[in-house]
C-alpha atoms as a PDB file:
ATOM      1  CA  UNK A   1     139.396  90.780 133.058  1.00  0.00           C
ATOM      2  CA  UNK A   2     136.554  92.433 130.912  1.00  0.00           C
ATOM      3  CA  UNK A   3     138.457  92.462 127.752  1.00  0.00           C
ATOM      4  CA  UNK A   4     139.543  88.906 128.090  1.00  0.00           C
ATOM      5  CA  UNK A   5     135.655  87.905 127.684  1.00  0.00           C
ATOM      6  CA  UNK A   6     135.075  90.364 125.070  1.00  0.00           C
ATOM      7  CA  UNK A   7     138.278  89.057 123.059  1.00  0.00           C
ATOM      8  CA  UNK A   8     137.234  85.332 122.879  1.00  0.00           C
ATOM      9  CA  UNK A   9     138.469  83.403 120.113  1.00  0.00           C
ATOM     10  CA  UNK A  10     135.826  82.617 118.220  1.00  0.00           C
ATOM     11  CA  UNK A  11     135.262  80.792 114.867  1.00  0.00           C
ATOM     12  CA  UNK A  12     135.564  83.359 111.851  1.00  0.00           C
ATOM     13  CA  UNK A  13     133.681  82.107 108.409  1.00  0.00           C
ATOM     14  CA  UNK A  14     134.132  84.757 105.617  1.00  0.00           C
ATOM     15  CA  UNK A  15     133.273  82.030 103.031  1.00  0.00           C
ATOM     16  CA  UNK A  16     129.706  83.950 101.992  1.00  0.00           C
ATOM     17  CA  UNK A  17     127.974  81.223 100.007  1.00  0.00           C
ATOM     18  CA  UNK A  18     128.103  78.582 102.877  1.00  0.00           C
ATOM     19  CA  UNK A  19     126.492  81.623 105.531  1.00  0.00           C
ATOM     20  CA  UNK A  20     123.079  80.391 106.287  1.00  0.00           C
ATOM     21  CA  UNK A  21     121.025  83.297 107.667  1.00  0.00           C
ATOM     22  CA  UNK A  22     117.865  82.728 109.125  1.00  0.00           C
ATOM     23  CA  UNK A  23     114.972  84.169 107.942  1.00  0.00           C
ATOM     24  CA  UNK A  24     114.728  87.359 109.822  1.00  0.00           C
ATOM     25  CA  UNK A  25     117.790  87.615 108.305  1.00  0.00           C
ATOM     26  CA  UNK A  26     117.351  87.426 104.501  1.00  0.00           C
ATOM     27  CA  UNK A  27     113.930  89.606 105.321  1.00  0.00           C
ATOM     28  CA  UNK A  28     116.198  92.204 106.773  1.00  0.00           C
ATOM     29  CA  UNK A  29     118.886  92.336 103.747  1.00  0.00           C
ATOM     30  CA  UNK A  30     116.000  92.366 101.080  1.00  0.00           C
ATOM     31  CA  UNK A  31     114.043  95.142 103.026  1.00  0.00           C
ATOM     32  CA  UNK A  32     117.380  97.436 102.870  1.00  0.00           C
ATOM     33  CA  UNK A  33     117.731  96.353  98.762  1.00  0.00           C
ATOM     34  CA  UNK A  34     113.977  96.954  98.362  1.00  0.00           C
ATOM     35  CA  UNK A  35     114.198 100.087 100.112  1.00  0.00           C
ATOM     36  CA  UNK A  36     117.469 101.457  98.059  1.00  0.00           C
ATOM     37  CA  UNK A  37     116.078 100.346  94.683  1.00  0.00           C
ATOM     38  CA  UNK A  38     112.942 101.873  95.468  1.00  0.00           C
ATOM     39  CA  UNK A  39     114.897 105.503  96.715  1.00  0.00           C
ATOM     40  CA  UNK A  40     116.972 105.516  93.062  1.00  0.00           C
ATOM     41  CA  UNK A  41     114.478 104.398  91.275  1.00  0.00           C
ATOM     42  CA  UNK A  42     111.697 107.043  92.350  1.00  0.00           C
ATOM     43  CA  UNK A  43     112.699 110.018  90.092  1.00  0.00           C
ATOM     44  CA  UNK A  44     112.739 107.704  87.340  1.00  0.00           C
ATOM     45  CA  UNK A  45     109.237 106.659  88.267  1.00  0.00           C
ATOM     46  CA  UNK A  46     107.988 110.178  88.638  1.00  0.00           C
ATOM     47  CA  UNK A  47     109.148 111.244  85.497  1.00  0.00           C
ATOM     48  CA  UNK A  48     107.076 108.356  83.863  1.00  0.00           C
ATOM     49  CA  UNK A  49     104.050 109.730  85.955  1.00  0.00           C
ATOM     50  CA  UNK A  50     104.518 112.992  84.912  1.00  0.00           C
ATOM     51  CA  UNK A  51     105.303 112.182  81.679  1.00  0.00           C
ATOM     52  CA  UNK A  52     102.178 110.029  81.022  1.00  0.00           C
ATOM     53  CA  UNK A  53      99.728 112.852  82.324  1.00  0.00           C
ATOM     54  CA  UNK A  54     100.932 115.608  79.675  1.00  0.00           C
ATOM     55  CA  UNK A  55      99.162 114.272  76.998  1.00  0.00           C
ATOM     56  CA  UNK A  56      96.816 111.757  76.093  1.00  0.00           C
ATOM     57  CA  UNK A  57      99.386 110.051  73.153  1.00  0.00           C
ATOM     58  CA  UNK A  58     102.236 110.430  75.786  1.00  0.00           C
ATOM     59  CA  UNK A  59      99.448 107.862  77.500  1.00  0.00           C
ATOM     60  CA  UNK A  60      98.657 105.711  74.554  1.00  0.00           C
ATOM     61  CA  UNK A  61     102.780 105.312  74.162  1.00  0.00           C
ATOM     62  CA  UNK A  62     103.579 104.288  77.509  1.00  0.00           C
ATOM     63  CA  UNK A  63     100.388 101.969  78.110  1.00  0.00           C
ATOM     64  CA  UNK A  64     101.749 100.539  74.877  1.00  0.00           C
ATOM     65  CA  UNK A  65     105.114 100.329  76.477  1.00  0.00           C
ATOM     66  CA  UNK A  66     103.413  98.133  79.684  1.00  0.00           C
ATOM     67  CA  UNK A  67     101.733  95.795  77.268  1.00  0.00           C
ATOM     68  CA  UNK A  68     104.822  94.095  76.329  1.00  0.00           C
ATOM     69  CA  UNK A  69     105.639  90.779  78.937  1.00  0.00           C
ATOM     70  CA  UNK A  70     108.985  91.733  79.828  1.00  0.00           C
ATOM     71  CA  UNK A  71     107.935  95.578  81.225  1.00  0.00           C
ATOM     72  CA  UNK A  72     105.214  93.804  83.312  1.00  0.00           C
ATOM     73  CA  UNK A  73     107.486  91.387  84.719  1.00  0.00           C
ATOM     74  CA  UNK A  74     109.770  94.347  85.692  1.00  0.00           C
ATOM     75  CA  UNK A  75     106.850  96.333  87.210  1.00  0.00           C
ATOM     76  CA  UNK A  76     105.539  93.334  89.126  1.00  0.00           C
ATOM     77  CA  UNK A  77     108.934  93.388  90.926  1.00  0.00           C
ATOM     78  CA  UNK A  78     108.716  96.203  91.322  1.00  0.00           C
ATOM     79  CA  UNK A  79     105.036  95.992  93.183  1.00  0.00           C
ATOM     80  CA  UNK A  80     106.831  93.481  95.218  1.00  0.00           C
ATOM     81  CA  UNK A  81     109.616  95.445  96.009  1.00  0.00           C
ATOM     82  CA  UNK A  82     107.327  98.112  97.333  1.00  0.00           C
ATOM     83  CA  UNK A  83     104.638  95.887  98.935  1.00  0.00           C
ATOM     84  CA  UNK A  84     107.949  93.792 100.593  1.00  0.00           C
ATOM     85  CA  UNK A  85     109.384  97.275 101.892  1.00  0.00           C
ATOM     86  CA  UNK A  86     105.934  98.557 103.564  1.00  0.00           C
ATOM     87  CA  UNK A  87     105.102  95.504 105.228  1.00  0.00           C
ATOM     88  CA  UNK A  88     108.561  94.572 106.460  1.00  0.00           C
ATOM     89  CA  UNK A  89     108.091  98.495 107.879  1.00  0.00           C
ATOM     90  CA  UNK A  90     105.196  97.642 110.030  1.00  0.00           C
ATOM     91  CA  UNK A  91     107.278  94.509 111.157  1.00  0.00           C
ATOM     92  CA  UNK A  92     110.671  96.632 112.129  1.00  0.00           C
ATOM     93  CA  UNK A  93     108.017  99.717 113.583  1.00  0.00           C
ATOM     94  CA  UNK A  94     106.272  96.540 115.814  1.00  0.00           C
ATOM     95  CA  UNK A  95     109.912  95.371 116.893  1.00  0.00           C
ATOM     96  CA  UNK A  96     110.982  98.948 118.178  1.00  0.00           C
ATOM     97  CA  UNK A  97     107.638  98.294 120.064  1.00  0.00           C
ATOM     98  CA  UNK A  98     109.173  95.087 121.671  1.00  0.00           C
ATOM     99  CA  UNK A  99     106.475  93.313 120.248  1.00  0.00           C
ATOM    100  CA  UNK A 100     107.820  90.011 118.701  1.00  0.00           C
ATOM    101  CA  UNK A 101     111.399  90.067 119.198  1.00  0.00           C
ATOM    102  CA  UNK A 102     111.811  86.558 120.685  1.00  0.00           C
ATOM    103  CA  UNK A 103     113.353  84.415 117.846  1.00  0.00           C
ATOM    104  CA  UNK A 104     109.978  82.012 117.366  1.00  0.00           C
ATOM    105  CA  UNK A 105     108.062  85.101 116.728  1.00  0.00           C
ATOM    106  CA  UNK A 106     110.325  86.787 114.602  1.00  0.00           C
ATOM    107  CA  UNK A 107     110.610  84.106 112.403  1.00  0.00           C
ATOM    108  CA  UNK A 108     106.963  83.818 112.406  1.00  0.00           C
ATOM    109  CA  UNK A 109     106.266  87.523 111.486  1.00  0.00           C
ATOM    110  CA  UNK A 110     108.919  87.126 108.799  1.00  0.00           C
ATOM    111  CA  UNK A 111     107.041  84.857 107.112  1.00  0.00           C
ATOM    112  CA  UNK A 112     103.915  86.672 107.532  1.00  0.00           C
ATOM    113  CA  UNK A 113     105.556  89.758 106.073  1.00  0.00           C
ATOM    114  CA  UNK A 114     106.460  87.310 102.986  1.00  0.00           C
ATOM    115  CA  UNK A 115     103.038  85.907 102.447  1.00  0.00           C
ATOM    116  CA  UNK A 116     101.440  89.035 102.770  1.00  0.00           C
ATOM    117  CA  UNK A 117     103.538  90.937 100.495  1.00  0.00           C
ATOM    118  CA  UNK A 118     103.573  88.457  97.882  1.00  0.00           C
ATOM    119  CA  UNK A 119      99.652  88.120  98.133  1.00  0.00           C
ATOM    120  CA  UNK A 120      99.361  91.612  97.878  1.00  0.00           C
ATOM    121  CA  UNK A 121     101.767  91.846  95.098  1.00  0.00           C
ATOM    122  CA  UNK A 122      99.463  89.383  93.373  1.00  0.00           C
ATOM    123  CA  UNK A 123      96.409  91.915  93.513  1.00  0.00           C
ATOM    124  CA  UNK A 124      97.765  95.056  92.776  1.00  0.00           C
ATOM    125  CA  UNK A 125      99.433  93.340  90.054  1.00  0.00           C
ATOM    126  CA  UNK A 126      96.020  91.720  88.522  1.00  0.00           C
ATOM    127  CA  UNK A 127      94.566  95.124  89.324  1.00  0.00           C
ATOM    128  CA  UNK A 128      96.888  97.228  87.791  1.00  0.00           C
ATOM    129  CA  UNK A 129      98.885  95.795  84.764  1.00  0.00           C
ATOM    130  CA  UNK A 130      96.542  93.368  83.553  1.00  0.00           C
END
């Protein structure tokens, strides 16, 4: 009798541009982007760090480099890619706490973790590349 309620027949939509996720939702599937692109992408990124502290014209090239629009653009996602992925964090490390998990909440914190990010994204950007 159990596996007739587990084997209902439900609806199936595989068409993936008419899915509507919620918001938790899309937070969840950029946080796991965000956090990949952030894992390939740090050796490249450490190798610019390292790169820029061996010499002061090593410096002068790559600040050189950042001036141009299109590299800041790219950093600046990257900012938001990072700020996204820690603040999402403190949202999932807050749900393993049971702390917001009914669906008004969590739709609440996910926007929080958006406008927070983005604001942050904002400063460090100002701060840093400009």
């Amino acid at each position: 009798m159990a596996e007739m309620a587990i084997k209902k027949k439900r609806p199936k939509n595989l068409d993936l541009p008419t899915i509507r996720l919620p918001l938790p939702g899309i937070l969840s599937i950029i946080h796991r982007i965000s956090g990949a692109a952030l894992f390939l992408l740090l050796p490249f990124l450490l190798w610019l760090f390292e790169s820029s502290l061996t010499s002061a014209q090593t410096f002068a090239s790559f600040k050189g480099v950042v001036d141009n629009a299109l590299v800041k653009i790219i950093l600046l996602g990257l900012i938001w890619f990072y700020m996204h992925h820690f603040c999402a964090g403190i949202r999932y490390l807050l749900l393993d706490l049971h702390k917001g998990i009914d669906l008004k909440s969590a739709v609440l914190s996910s926007k929080i973790v958006f406008g927070v990010s983005i604001a942050l994204t904002l400063i460090v950007g100002v701060k840093v590349l400009w």
